[in-house]
N, C-alpha and C. Protein backbone atom coordinates (compact mmCIF):
# COMPACT_ATOMS: atom_id res chain seq x y z
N UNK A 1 32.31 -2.47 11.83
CA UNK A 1 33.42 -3.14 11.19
C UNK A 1 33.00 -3.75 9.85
N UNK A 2 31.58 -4.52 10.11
CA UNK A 2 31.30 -4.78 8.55
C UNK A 2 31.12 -4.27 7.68
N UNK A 3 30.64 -3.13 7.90
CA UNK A 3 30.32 -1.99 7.46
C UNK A 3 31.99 -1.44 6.14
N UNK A 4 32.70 -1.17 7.13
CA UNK A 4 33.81 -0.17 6.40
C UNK A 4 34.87 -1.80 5.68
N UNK A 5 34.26 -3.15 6.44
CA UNK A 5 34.95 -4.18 5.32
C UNK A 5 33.91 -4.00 3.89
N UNK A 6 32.54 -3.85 3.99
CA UNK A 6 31.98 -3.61 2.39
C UNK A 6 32.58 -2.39 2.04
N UNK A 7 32.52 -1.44 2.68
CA UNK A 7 33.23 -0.17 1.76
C UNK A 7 34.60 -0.54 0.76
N UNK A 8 35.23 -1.00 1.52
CA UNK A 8 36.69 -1.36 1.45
C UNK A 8 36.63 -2.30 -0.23
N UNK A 9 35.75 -3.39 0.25
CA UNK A 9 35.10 -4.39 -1.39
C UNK A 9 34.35 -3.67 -2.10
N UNK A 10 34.28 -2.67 -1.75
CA UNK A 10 33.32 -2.37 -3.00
C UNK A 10 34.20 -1.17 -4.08
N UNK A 11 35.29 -0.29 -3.06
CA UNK A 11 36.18 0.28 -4.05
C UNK A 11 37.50 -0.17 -4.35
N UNK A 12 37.63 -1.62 -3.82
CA UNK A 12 38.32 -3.01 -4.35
C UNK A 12 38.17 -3.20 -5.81
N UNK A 13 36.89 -3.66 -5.74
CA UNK A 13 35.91 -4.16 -6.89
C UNK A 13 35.77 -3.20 -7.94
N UNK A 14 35.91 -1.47 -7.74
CA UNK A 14 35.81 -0.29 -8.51
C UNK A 14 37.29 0.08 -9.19
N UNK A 15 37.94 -0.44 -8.18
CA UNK A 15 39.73 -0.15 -9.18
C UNK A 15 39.63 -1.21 -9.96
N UNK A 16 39.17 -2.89 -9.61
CA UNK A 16 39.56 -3.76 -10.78
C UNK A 16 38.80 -3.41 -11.68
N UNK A 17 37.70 -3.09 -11.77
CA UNK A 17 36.68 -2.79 -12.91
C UNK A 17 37.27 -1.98 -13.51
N UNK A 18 37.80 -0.79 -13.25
CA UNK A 18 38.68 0.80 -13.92
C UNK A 18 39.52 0.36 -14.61
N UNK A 19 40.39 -0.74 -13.87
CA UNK A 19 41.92 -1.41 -14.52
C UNK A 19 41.34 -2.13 -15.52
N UNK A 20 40.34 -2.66 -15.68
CA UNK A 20 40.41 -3.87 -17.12
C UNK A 20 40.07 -2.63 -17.76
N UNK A 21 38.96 -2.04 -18.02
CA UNK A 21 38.96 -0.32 -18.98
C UNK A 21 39.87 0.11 -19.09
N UNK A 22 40.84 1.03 -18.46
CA UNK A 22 41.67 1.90 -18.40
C UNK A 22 42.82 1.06 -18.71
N UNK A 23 43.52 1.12 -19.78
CA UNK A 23 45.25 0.26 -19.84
C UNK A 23 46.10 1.17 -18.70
N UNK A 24 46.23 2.77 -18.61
CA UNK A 24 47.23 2.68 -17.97
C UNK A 24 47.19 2.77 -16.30
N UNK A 25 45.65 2.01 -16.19
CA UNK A 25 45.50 1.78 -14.38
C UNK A 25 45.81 0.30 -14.28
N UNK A 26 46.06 -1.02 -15.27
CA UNK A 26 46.74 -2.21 -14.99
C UNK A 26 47.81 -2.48 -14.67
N UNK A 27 48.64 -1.55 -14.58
CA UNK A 27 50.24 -1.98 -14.03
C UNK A 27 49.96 -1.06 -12.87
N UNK A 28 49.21 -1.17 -11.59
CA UNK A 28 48.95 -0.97 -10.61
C UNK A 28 48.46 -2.05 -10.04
N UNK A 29 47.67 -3.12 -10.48
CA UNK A 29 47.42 -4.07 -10.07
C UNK A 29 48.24 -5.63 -10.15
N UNK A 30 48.89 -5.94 -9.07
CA UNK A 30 49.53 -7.41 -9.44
C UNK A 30 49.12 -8.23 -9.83
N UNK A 31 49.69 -8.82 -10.82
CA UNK A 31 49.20 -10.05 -11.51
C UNK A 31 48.39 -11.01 -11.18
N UNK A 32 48.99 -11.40 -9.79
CA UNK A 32 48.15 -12.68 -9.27
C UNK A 32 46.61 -12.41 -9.20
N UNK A 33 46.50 -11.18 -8.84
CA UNK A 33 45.07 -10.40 -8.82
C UNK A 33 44.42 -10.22 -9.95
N UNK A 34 44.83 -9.65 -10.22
CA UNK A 34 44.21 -9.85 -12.15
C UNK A 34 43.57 -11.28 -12.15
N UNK A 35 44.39 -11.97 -12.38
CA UNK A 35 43.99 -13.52 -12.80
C UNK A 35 43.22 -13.82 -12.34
N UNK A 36 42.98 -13.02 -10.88
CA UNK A 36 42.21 -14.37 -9.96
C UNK A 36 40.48 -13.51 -10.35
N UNK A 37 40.50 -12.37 -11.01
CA UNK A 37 38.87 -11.59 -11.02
C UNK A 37 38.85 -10.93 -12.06
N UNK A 38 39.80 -11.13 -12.91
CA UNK A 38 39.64 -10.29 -14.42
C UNK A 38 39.57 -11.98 -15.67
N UNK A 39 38.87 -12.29 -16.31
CA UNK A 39 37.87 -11.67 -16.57
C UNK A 39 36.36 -11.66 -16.00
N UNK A 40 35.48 -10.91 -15.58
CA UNK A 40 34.45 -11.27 -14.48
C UNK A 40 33.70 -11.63 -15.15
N UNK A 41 33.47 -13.07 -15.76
CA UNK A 41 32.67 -13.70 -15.92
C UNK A 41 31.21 -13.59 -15.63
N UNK A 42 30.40 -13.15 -15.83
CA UNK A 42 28.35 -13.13 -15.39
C UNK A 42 28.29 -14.85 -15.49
N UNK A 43 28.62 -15.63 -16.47
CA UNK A 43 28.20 -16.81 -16.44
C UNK A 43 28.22 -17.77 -15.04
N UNK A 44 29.37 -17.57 -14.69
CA UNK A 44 29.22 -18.15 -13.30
C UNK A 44 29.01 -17.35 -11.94
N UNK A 45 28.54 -18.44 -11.15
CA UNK A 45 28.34 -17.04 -10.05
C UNK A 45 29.55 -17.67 -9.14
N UNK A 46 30.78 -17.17 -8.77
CA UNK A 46 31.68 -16.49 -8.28
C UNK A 46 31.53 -16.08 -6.85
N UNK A 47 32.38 -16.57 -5.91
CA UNK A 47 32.54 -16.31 -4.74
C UNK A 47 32.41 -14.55 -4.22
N UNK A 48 33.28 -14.30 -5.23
CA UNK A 48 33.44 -12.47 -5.14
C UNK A 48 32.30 -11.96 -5.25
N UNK A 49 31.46 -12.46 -6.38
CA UNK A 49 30.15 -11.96 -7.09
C UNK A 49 28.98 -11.64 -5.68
N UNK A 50 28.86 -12.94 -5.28
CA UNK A 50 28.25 -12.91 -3.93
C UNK A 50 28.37 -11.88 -2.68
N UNK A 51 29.89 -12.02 -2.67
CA UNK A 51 30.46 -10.81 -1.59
C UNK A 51 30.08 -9.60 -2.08
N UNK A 52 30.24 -9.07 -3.21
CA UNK A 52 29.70 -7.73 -4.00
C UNK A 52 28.28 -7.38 -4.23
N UNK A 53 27.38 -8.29 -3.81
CA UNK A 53 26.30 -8.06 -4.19
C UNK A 53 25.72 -7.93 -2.53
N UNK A 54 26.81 -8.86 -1.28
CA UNK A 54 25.88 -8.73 -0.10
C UNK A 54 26.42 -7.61 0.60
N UNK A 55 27.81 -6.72 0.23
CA UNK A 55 28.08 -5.70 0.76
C UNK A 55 27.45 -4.67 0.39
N UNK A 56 26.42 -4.44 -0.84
CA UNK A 56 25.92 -3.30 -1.76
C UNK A 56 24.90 -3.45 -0.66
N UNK A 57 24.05 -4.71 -0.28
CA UNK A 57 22.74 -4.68 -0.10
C UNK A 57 23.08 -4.16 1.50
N UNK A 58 24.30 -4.89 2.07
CA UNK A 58 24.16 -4.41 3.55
C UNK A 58 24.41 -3.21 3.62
N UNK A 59 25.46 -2.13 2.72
CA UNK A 59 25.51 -0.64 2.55
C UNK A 59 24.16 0.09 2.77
N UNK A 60 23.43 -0.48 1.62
CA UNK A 60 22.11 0.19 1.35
C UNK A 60 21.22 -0.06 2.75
N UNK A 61 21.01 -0.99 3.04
CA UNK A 61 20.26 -1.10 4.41
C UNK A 61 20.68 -0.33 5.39
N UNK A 62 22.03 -0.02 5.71
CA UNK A 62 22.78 0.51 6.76
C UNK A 62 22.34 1.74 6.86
N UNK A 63 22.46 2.69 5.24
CA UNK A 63 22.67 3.73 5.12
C UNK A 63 20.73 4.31 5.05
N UNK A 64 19.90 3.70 4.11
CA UNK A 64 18.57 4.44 4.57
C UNK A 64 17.94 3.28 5.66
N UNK A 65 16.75 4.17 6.42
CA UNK A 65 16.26 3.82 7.57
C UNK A 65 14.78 3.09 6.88
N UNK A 66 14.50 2.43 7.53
CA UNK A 66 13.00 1.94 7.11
C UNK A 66 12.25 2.89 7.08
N UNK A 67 12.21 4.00 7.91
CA UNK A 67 10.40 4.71 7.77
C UNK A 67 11.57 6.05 6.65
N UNK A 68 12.23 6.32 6.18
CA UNK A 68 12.70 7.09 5.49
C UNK A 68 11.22 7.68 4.20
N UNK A 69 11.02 8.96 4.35
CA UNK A 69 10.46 9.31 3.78
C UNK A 69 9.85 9.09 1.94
N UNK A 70 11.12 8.87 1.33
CA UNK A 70 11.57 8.55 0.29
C UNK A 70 11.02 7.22 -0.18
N UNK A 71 10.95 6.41 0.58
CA UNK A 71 10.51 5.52 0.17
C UNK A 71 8.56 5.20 0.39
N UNK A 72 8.03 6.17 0.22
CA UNK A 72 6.73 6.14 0.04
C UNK A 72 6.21 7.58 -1.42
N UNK A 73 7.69 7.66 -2.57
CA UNK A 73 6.91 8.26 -3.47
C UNK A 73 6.53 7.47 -4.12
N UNK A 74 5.36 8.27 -4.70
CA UNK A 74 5.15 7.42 -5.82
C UNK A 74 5.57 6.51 -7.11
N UNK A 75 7.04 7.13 -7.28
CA UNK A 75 7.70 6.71 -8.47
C UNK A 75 8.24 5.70 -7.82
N UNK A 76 8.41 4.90 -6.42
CA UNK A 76 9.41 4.10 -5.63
C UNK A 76 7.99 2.50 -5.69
N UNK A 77 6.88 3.11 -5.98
CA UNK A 77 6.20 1.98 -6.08
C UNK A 77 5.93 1.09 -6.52
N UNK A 78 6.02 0.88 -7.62
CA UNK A 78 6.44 -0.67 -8.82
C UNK A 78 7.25 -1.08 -8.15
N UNK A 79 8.68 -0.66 -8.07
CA UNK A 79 9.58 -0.85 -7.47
C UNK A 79 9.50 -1.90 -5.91
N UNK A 80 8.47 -1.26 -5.26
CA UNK A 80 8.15 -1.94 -3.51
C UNK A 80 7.30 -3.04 -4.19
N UNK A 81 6.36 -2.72 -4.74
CA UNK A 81 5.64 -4.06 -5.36
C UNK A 81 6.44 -5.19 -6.14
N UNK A 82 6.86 -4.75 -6.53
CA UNK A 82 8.09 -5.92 -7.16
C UNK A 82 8.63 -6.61 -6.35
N UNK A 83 8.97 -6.12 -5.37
CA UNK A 83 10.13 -6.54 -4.06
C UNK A 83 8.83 -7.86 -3.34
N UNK A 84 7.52 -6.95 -2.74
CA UNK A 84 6.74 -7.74 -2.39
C UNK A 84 6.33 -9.03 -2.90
N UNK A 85 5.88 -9.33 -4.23
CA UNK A 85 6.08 -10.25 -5.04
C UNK A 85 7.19 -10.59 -5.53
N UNK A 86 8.55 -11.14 -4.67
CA UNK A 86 9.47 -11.19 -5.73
C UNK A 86 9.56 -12.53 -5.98
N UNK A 87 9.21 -13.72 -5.68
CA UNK A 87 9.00 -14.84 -6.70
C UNK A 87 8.42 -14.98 -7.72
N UNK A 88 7.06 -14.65 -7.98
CA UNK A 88 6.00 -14.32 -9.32
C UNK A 88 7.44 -13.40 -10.03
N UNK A 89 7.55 -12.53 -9.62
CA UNK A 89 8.73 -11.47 -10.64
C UNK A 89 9.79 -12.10 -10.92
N UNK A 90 10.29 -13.16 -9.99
CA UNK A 90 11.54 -13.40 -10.04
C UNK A 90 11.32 -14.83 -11.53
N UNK A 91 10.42 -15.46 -11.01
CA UNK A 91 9.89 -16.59 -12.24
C UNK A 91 9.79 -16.11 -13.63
N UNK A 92 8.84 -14.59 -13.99
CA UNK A 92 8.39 -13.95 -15.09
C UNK A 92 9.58 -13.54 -15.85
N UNK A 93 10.64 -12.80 -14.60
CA UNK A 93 12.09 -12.26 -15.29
C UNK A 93 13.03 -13.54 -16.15
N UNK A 94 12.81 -14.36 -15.21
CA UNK A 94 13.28 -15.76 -15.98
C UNK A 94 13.18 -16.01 -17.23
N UNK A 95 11.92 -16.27 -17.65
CA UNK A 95 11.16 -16.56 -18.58
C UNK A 95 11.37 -15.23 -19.64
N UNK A 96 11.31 -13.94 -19.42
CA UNK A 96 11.66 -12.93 -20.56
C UNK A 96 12.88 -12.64 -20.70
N UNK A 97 13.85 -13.42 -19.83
CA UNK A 97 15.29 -13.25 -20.47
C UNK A 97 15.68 -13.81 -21.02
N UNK A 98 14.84 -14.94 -21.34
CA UNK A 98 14.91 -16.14 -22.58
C UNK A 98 14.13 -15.47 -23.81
N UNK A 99 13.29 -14.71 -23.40
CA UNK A 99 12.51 -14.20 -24.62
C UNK A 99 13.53 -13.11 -25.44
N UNK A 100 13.92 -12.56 -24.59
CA UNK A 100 14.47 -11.11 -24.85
C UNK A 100 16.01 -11.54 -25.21
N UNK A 101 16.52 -12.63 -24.75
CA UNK A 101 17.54 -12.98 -25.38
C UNK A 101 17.57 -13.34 -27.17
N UNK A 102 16.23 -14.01 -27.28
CA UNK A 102 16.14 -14.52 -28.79
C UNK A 102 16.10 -13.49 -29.32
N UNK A 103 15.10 -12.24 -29.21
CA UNK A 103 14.53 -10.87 -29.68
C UNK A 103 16.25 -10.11 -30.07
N UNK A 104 16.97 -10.34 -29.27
CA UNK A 104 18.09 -9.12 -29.67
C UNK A 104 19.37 -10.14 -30.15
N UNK A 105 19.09 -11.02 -30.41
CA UNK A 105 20.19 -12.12 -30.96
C UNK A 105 19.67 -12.72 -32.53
N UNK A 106 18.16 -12.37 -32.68
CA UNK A 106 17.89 -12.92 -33.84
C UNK A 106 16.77 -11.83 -34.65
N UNK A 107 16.48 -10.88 -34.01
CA UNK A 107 15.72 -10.00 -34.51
C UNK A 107 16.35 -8.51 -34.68
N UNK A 108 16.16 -7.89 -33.27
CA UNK A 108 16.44 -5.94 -33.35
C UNK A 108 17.93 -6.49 -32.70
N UNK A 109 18.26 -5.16 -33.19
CA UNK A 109 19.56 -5.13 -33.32
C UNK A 109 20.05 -3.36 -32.33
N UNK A 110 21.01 -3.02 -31.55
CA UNK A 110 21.34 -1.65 -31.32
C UNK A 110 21.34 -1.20 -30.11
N UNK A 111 21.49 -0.09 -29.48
CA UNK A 111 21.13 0.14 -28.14
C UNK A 111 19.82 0.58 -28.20
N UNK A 112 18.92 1.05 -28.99
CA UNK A 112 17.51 1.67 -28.90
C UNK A 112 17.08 0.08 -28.76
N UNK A 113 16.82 -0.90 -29.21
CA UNK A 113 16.63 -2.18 -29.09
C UNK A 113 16.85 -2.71 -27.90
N UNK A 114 17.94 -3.01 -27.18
CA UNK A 114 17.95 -3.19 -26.00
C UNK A 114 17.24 -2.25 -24.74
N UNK A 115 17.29 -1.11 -24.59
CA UNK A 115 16.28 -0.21 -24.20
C UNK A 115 14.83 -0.48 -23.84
N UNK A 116 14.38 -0.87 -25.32
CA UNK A 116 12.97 -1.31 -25.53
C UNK A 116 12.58 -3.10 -25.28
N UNK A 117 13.53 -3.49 -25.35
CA UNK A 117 13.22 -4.81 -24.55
C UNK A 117 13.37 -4.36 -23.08
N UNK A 118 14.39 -3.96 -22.51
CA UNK A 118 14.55 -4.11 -21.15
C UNK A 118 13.13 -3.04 -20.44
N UNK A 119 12.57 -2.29 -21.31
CA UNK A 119 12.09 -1.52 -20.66
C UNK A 119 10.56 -1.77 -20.55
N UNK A 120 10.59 -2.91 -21.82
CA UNK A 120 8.95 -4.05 -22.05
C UNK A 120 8.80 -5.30 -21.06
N UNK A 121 10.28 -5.46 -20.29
CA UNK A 121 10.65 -6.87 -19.66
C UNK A 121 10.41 -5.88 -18.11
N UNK A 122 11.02 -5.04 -17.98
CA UNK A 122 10.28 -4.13 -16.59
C UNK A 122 8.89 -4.26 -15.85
N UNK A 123 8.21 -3.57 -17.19
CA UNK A 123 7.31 -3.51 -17.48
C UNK A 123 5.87 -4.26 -16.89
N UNK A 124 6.55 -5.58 -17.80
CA UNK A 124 5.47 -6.77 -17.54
C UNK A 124 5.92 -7.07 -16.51
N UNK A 125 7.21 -7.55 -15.76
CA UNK A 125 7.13 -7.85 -14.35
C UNK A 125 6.55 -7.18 -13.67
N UNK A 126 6.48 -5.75 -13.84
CA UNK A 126 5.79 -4.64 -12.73
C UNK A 126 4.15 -4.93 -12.64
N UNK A 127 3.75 -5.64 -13.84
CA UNK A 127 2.05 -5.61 -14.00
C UNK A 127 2.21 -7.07 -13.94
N UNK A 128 3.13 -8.21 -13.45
CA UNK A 128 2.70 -9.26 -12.88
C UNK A 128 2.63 -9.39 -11.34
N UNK A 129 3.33 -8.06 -10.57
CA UNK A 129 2.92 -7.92 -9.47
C UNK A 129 2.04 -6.93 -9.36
N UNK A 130 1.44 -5.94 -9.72
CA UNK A 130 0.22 -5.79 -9.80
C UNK A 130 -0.77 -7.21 -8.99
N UNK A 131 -0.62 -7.33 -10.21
CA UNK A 131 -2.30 -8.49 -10.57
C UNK A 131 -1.40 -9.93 -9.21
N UNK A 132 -0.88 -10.15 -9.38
CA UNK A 132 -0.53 -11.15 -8.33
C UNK A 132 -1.14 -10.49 -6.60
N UNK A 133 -0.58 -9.25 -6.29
CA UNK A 133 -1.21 -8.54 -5.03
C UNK A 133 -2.77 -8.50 -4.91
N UNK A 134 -3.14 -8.02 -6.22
CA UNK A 134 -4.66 -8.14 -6.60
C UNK A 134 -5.27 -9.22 -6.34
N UNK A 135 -4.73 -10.80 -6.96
CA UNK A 135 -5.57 -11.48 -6.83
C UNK A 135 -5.19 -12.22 -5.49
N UNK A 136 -4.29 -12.06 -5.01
CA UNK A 136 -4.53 -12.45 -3.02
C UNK A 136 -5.39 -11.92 -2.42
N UNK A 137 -5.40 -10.67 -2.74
CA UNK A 137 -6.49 -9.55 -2.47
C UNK A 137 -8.03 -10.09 -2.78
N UNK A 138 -8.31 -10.54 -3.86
CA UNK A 138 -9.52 -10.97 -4.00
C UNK A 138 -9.52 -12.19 -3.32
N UNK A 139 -8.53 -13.72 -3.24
CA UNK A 139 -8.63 -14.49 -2.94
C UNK A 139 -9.31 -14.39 -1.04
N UNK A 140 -8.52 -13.47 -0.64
CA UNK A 140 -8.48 -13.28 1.07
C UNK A 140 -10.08 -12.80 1.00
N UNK A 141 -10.43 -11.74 0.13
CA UNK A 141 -11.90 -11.75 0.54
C UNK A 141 -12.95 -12.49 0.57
N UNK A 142 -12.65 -13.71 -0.58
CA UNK A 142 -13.50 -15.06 -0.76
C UNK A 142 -13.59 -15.47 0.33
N UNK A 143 -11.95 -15.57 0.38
CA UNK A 143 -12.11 -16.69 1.66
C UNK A 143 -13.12 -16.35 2.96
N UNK A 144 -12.37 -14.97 3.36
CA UNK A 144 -13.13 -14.60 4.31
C UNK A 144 -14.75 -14.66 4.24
N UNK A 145 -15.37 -14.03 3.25
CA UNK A 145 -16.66 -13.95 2.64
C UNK A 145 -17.06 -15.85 3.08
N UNK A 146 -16.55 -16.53 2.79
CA UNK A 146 -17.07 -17.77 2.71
C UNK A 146 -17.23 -18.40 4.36
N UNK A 147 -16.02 -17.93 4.95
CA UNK A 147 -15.98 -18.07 6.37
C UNK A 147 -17.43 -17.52 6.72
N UNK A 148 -17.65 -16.06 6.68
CA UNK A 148 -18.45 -15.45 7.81
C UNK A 148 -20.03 -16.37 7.37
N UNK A 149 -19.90 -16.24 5.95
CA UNK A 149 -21.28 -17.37 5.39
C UNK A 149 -21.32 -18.61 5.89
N UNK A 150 -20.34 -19.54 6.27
CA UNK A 150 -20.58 -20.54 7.07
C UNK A 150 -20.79 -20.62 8.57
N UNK A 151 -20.30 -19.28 8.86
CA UNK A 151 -21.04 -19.10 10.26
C UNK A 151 -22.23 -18.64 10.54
N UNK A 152 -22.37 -17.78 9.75
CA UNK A 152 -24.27 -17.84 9.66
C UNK A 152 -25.31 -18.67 9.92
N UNK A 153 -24.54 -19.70 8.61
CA UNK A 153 -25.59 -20.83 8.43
C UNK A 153 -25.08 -21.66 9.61
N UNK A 154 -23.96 -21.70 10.28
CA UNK A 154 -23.98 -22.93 11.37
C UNK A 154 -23.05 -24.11 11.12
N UNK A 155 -22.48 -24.20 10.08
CA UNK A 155 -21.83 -24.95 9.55
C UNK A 155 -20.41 -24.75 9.83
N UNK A 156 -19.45 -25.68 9.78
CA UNK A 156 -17.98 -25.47 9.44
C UNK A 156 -17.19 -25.10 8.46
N UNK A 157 -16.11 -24.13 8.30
CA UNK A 157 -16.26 -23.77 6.85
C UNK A 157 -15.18 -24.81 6.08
């Protein structure tokens, strides 16, 4: 049932989007409706916004399986690493959408410009989870390393 209620919001959400584009798909939609989700604001986050974003994610879960093949190519891996670290990413993205906001508001200008920021702002999040996995990775071996050395010697670590 939850299932075919996200379907239902999500090509809800695909006619209002069509209707503000398209003039002659707005006199299909009643007014009161319009008002209440045209114009869709990004600035605020929106009751609807929420619903649209948790029916996409429960779709997607529904529809591939965890051990699904697909998700162990190689090109899917930045991608899983990102996910794994997603606070470090989620903090870094922060921080370069302030950067990348100044860069295309006071510097480059175009769609090749936006491109090349978004694709430098990728980028570095992808190689701040890198090195974030990495250095747990080194941290866990210290630690451990330091453990088995205090049991040697007899000590507590």
């Amino acid at each position: 049932m939850l299932y075919i209620l996200s379907v239902v919001f999500l090509l809800f959400a695909l006619v209002l989007t069509l209707a503000e584009r398209i003039p002659p798909l707005r006199q299909f939609i009643p007014f009161a409706i319009h008002e209440m989700f045209i114009p869709n604001d990004k600035t605020n986050l929106a009751p609807y916004r929420v619903i649209h974003l948790a029916s996409l994610v429960f779709i997607v879960v529904s529809v591939i399986p965890m051990d699904w093949s697909g998700l162990r190519w190689p090109i899917l891996k930045p991608l899983i690493r990102c996910g794994q670290q997603s606070l470090p990413v989620f903090c870094v993205g922060l921080f370069l959408s302030f950067v990348a906001h100044f860069v295309l508001e006071f510097g480059l200008e175009g769609i090749l410009a936006q491109i090349l920021v978004g694709a430098a702002g990728l980028w570095m999040m992808t190689i701040v989870a890198y090195y974030r996995t990495w250095s747990k990775q080194v941290d866990k071996s210290l630690s451990s390393s330091r453990k088995s050395t205090a049991a040697e010697v007899g000590g507590d670590p």
